[in-house]
Protein backbone atom coordinates (compact mmCIF):
# COMPACT_ATOMS: atom_id res chain seq x y z
CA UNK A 1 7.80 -25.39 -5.41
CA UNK A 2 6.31 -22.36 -7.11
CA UNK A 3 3.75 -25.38 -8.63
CA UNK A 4 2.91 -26.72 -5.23
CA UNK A 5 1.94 -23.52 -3.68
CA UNK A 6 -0.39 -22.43 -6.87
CA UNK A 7 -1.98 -25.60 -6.59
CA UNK A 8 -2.63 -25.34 -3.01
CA UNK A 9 -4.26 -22.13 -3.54
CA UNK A 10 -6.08 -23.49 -6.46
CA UNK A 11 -7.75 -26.15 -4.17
CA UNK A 12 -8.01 -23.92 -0.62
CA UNK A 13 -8.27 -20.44 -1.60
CA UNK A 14 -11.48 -17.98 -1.54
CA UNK A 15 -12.61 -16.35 -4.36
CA UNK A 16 -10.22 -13.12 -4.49
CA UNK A 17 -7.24 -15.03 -4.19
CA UNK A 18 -8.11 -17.29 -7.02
CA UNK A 19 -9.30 -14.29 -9.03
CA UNK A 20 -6.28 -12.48 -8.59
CA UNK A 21 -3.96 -15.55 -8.95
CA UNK A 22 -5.44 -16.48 -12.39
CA UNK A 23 -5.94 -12.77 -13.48
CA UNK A 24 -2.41 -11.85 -12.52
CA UNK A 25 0.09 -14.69 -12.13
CA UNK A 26 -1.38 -17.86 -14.08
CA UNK A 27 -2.71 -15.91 -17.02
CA UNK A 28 -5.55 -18.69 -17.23
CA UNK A 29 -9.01 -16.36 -16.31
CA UNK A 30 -11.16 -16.80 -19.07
CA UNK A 31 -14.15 -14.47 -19.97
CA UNK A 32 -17.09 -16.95 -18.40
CA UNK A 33 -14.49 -17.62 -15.07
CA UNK A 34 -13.65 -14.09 -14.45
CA UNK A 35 -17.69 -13.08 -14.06
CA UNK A 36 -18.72 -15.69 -11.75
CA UNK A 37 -15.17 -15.22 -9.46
CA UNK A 38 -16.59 -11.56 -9.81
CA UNK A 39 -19.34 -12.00 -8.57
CA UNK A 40 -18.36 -13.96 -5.49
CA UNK A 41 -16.35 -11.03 -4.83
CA UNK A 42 -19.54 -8.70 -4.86
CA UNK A 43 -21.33 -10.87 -2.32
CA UNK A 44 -18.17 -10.80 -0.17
CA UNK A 45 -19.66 -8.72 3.24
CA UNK A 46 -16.79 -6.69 2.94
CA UNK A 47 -17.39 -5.44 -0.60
CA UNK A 48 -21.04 -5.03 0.99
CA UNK A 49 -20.19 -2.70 3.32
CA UNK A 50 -17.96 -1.06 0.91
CA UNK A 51 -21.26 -0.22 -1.68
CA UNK A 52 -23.56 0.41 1.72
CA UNK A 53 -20.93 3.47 2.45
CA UNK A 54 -20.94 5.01 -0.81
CA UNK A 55 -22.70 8.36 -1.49
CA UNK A 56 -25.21 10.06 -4.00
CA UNK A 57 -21.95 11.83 -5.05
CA UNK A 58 -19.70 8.20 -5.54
CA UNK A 59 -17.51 9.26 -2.31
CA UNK A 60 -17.09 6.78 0.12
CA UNK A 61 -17.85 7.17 3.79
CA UNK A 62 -16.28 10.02 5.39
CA UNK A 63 -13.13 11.75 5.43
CA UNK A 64 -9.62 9.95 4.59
CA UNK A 65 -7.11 8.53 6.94
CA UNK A 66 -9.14 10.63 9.00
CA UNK A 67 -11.16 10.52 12.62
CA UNK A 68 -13.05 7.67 13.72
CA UNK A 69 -15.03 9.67 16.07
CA UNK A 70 -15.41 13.16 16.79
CA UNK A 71 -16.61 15.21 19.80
CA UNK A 72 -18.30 12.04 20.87
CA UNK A 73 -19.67 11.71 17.95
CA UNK A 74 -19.20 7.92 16.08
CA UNK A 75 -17.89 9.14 12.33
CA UNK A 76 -16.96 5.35 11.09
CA UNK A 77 -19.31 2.36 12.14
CA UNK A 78 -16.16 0.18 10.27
CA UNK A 79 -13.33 0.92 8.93
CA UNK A 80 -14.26 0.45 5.90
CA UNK A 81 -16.43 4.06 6.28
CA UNK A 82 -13.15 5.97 5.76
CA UNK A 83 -11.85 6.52 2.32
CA UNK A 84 -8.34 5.27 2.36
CA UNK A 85 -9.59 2.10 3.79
CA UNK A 86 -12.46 1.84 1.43
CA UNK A 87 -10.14 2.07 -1.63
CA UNK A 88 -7.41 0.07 -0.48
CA UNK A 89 -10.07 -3.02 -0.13
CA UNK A 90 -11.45 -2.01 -3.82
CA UNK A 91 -7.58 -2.40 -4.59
CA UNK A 92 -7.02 -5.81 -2.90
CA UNK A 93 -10.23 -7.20 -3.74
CA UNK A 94 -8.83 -6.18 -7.72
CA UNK A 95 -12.55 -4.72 -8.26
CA UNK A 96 -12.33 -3.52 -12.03
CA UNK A 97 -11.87 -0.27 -12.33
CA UNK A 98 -14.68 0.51 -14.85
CA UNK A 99 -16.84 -0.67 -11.53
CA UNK A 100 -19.36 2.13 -10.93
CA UNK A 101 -17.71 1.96 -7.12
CA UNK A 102 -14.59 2.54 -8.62
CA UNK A 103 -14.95 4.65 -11.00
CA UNK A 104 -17.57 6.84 -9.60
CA UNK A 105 -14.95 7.16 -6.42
CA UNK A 106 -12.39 8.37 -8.54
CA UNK A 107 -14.48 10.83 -10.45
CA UNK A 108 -15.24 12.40 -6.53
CA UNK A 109 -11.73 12.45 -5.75
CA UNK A 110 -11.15 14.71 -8.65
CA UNK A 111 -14.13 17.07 -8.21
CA UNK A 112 -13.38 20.48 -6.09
CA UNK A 113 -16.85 21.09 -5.11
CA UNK A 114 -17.55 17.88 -4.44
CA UNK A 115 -13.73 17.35 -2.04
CA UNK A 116 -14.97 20.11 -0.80
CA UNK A 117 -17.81 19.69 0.24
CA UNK A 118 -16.82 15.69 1.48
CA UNK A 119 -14.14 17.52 3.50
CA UNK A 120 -16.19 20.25 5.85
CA UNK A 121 -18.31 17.91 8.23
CA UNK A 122 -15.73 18.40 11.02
CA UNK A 123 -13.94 21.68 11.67
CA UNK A 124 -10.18 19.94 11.55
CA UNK A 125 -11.15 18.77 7.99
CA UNK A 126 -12.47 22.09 6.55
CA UNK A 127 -8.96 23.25 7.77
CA UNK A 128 -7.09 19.76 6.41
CA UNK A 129 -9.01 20.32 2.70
CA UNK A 130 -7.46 23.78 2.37
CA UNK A 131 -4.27 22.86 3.49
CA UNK A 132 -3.95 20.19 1.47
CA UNK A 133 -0.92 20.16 -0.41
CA UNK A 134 1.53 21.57 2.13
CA UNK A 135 3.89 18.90 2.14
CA UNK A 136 2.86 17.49 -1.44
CA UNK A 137 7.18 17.12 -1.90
CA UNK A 138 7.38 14.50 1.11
CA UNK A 139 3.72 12.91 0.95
CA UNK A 140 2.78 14.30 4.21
CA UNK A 141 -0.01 15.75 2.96
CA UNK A 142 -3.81 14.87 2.30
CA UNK A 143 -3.62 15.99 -1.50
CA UNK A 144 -0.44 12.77 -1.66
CA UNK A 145 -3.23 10.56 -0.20
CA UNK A 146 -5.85 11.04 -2.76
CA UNK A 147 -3.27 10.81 -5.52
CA UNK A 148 -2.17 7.52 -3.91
CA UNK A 149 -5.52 5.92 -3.74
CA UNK A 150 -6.83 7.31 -7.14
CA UNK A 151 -3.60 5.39 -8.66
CA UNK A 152 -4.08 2.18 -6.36
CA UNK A 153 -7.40 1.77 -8.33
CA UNK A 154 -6.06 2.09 -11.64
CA UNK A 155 -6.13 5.37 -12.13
CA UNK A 156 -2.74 7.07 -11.61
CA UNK A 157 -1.40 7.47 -15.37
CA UNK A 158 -4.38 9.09 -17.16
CA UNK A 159 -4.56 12.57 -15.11
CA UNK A 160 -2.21 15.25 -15.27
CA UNK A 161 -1.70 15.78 -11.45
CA UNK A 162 -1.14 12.25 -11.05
CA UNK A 163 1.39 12.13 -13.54
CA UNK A 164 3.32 15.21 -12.43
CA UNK A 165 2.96 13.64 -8.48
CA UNK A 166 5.11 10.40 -10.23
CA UNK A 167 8.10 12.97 -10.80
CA UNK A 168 7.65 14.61 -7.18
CA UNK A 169 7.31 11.33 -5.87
CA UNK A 170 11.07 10.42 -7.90
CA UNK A 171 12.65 13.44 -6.36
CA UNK A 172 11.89 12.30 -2.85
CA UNK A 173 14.11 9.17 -3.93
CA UNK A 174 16.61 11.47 -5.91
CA UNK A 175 16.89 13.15 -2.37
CA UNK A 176 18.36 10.17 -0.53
CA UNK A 177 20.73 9.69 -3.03
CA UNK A 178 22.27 13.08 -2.13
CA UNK A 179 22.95 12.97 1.61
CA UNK A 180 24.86 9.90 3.50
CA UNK A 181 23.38 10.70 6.87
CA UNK A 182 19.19 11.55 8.06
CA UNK A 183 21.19 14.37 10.05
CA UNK A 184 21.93 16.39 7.21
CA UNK A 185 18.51 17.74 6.35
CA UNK A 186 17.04 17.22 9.77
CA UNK A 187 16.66 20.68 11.73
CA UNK A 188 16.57 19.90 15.49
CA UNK A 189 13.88 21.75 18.23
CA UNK A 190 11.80 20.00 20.50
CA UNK A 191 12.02 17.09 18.10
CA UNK A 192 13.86 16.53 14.96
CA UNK A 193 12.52 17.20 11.86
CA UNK A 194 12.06 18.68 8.16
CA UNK A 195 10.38 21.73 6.18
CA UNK A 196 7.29 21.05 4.65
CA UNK A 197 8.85 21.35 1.33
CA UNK A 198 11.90 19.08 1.72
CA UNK A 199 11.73 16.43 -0.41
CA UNK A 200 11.74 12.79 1.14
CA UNK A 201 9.97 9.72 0.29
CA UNK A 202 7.34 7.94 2.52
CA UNK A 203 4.35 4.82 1.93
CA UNK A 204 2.31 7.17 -0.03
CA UNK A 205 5.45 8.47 -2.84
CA UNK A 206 6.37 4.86 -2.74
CA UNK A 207 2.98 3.38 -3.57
CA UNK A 208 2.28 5.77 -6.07
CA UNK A 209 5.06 4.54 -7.91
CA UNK A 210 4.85 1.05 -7.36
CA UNK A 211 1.01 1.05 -9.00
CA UNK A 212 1.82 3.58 -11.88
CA UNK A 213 4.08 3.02 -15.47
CA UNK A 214 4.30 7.34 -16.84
CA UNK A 215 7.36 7.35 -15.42
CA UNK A 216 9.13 4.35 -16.24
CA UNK A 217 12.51 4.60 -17.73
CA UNK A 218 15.58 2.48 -17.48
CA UNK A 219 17.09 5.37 -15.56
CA UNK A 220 14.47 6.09 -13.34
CA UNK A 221 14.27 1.88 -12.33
CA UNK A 222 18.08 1.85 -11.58
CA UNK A 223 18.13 5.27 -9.30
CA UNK A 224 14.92 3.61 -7.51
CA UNK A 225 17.32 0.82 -6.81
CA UNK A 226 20.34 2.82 -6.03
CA UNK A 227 17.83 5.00 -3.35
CA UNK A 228 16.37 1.93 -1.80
CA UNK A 229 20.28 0.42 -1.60
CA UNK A 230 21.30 3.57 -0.25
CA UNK A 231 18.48 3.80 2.64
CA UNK A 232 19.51 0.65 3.96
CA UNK A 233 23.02 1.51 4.06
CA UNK A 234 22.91 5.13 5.54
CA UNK A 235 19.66 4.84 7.78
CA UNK A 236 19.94 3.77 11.55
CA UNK A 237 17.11 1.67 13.02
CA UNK A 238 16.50 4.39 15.83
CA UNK A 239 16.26 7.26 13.37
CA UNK A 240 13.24 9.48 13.97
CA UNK A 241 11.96 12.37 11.86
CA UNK A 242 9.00 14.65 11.32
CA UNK A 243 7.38 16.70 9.34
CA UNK A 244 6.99 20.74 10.33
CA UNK A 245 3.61 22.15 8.94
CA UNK A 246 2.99 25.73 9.86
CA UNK A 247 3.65 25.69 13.36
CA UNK A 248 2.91 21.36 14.22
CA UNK A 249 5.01 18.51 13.90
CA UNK A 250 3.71 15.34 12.44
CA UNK A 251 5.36 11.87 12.19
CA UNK A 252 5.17 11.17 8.59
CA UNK A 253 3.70 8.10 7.04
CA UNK A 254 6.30 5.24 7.16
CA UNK A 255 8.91 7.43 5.69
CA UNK A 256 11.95 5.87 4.86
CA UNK A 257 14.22 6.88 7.67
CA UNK A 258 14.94 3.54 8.90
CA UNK A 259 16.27 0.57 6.94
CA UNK A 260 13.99 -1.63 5.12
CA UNK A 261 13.70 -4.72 6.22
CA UNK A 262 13.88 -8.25 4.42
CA UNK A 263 11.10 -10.83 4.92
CA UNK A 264 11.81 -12.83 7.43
CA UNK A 265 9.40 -15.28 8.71
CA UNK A 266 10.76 -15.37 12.76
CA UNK A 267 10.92 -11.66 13.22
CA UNK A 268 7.31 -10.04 13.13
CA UNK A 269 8.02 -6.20 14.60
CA UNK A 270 7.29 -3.77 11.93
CA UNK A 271 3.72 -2.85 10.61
CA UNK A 272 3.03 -3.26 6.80
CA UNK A 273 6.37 -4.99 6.33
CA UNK A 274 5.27 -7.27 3.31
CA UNK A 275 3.00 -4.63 1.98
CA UNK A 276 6.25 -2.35 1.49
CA UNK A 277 8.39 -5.21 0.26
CA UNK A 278 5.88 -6.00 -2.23
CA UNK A 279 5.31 -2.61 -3.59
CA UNK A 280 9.11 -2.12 -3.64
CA UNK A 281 8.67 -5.28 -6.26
CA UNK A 282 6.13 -3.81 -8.19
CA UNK A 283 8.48 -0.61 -9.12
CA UNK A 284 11.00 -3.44 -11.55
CA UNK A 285 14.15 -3.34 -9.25
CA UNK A 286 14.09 -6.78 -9.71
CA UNK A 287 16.68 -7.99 -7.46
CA UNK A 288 18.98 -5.03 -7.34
CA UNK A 289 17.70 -4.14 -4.43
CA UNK A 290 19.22 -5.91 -1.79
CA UNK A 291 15.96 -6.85 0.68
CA UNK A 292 14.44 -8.52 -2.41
CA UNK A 293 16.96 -11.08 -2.63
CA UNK A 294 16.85 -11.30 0.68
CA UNK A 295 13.40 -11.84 0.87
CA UNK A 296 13.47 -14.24 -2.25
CA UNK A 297 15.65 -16.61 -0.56
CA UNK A 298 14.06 -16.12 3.22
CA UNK A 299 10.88 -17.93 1.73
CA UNK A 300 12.13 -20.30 -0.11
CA UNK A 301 13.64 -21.76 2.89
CA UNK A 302 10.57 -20.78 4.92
CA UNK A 303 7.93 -22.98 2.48
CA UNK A 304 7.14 -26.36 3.21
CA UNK A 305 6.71 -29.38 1.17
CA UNK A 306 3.29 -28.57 0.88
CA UNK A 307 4.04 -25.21 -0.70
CA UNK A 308 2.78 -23.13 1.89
CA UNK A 309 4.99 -20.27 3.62
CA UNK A 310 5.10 -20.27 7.69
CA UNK A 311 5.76 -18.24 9.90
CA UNK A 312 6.75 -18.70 13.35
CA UNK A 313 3.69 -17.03 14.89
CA UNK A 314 4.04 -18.31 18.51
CA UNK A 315 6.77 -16.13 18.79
CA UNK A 316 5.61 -13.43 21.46
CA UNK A 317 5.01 -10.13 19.46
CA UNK A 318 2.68 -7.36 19.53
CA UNK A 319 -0.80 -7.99 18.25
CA UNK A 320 -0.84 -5.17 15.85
CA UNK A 321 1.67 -6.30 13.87
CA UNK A 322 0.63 -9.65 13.07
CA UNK A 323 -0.75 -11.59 10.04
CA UNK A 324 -2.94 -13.38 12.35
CA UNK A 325 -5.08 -10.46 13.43
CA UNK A 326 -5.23 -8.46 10.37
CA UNK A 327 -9.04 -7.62 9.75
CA UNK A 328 -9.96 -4.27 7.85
CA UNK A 329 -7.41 -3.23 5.34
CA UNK A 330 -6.19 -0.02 7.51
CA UNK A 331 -3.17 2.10 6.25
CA UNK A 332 -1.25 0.43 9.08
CA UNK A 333 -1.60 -3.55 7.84
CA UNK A 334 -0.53 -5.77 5.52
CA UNK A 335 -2.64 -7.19 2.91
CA UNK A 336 -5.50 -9.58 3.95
CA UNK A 337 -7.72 -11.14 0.96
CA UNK A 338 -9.20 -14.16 2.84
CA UNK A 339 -12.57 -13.48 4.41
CA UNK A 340 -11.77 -15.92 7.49
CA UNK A 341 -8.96 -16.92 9.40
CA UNK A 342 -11.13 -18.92 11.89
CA UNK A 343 -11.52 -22.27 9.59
CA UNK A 344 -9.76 -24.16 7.04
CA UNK A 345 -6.54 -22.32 5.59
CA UNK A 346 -7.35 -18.95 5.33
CA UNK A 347 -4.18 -17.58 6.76
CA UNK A 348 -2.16 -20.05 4.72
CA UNK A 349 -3.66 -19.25 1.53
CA UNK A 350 -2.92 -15.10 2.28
CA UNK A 351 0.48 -15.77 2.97
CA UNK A 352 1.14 -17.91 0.22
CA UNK A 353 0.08 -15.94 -2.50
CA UNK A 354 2.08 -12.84 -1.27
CA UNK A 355 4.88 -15.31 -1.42
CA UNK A 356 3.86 -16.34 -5.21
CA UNK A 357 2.95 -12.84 -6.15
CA UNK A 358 6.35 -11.58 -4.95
CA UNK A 359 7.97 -14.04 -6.59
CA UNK A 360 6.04 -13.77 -10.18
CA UNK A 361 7.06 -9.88 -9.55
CA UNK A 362 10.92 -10.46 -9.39
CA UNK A 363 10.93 -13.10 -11.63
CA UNK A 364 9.21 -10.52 -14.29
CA UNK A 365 12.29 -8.55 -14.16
CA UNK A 366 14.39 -10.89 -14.55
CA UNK A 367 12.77 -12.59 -17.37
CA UNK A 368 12.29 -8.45 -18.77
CA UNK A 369 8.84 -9.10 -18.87
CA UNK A 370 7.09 -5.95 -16.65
């Protein structure tokens, strides 16, 4: 089956998919292939916009995870204008990471003056900048985010910072291991929630790991898949928690206070839900962890003859949430590489290869090949 659905992504799919499948699954991108797939991806309008928003000092747009308009004021003609979004689409798209985008993005990312100086064209950020590592030990924090993005593009084991963020981001999991109830380190006022300094995994700790190898150890792998085991067994679905900074409460990013859910292709509620699955496969739990399995044998059963996974998408569900309507690649989406959904099988082919790129994942570990 795995056979059908690379073929049928080999004969429908747009250029990142079959740059990415051959790069990364097949092992067949040869030297000649991989420039002119390359270059389709460069004339992609996305990646256009992506190089049209980039500055004299290699930042892109303005901000990260940050204000789309201020004061009346229009800060992000796209998406794609803010940071986070900007590298996540350099990340999906698999643009090389000796790119002068790339590479020039990351060099701003870990320049003070220039941070700064990115960071002080709206009051809130000047104060966001300086604050910027309060809540570095749960990932709440804007200092996390440019960690997380600097690693997404290939970039997250050859700086210090980054390296010592891998351990904080192991202690948030070490953390869960301790406690058999959210209540334990949640302090209670007008809502409930934790210090700045507690630490407690979220998207960001999570991602960092998933796209990063310093601190891969036997040890580390198996209490990644105890944690993740453990969440789903002591986390209720109705949990809430957030984050005290100073004297403000913020709901974390997509920390782990709920259980994880398994793929499942008739229940569409819960934003980013392959995403998270997929960078849960990337860490090496193999199939440990529970909602892998799970999720291994939920699309088996949920791909055709044709090789192509479906989903029940007439189901009623909320817009947001659905593969269908994915465009930019936001924090709050899963991952879209298919420039259009309107004709031929554009949707197909982005479903399917998450399905064959999960599957190549697990089926690394278990063949100990990551």
């Amino acid at each position: 089956m795995k056979n059908k659905s690379i073929e049928f992504l080999r004969n429908n799919a747009g250029p990142v998919i079959q740059y990415r499948l051959r790069k990364e699954i097949t092992g067949s991108l040869f030297a000649q292939e991989e420039g002119r797939l390359l270059d389709e991806i460069y004339k992609l309008p996305y990646f256009q916009l992506v190089q049209k928003y980039v500055k004299p000092d290699g930042y892109i747009g303005s901000g990260m995870h940050s204000w789309d308009n201020w004061r009346g004021t229009v800060l992000h003609e796209t998406p794609l204008q803010d940071g986070e979004t900007a590298a996540r689409l350099l990340c999906y798209y698999a643009i090389p990471k000796e790119h002068p985008v790339v590479a020039n993005f990351v060099k701003a990312m870990r320049d003070e003056q220039t941070l700064s100086q990115e960071f002080s064209y709206i009051p809130p950020e000047i104060e966001r900048y300086k604050n910027r590592f309060i809540g570095i030990e749960n990932g709440n924090c804007l200092g996390a985010l440019l960690y997380t993005m600097q690693a997404i593009l290939g970039y997250g084991d050859d700086y210090e910072d980054l390296v010592e963020f891998q351990q904080i981001a192991l202690k948030g999991f070490e953390r869960v291991l301790q406690i058999s109830s959210l209540d334990e380190i949640l302090k209670k006022r007008k809502l409930p929630y934790i210090e700045s300094d507690e630490y407690f995994p979220n998207v960001y700790t999570l991602e960092t790991l998933a796209y990063t190898k310093a601190w891969r150890t036997e040890k580390n792998i198996q209490m990644l898949a105890d944690a993740l085991n453990h969440i789903n067994k002591i986390m209720k679905p109705d949990n809430q928690m957030h984050v005290k900074v100073k004297s403000r409460y913020y709901a974390p990013c997509f920390a782990l206070v709920t259980p994880i859910r398994a793929f499942d292709p008739d229940y569409i509620n819960t934003i980013t839900y392959r995403r998270i699955l997929t960078e849960i496969a990337m860490l090496g739990v193999g199939e440990q962890v529970g909602v892998i399995k799970e999720s291994m044998e939920a699309i088996a059963a949920a791909t055709d003859d044709e090789g192509v996974l479906k989903m029940n998408l007439a189901q009623p569900h909320n817009k947001r949430y659905s593969p269908m309507y994915i465009k930019y690649p936001t924090p709050y989406v899963d991952v879209r590489l298919e420039q259009d959904y309107k004709n031929g099988r554009g949707l197909d082919c982005d479903l399917m290869f998450w399905a064959v790129q999960f599957e190549n994942l697990v089926e690394a570990v278990r063949y100990n090949q990551m």
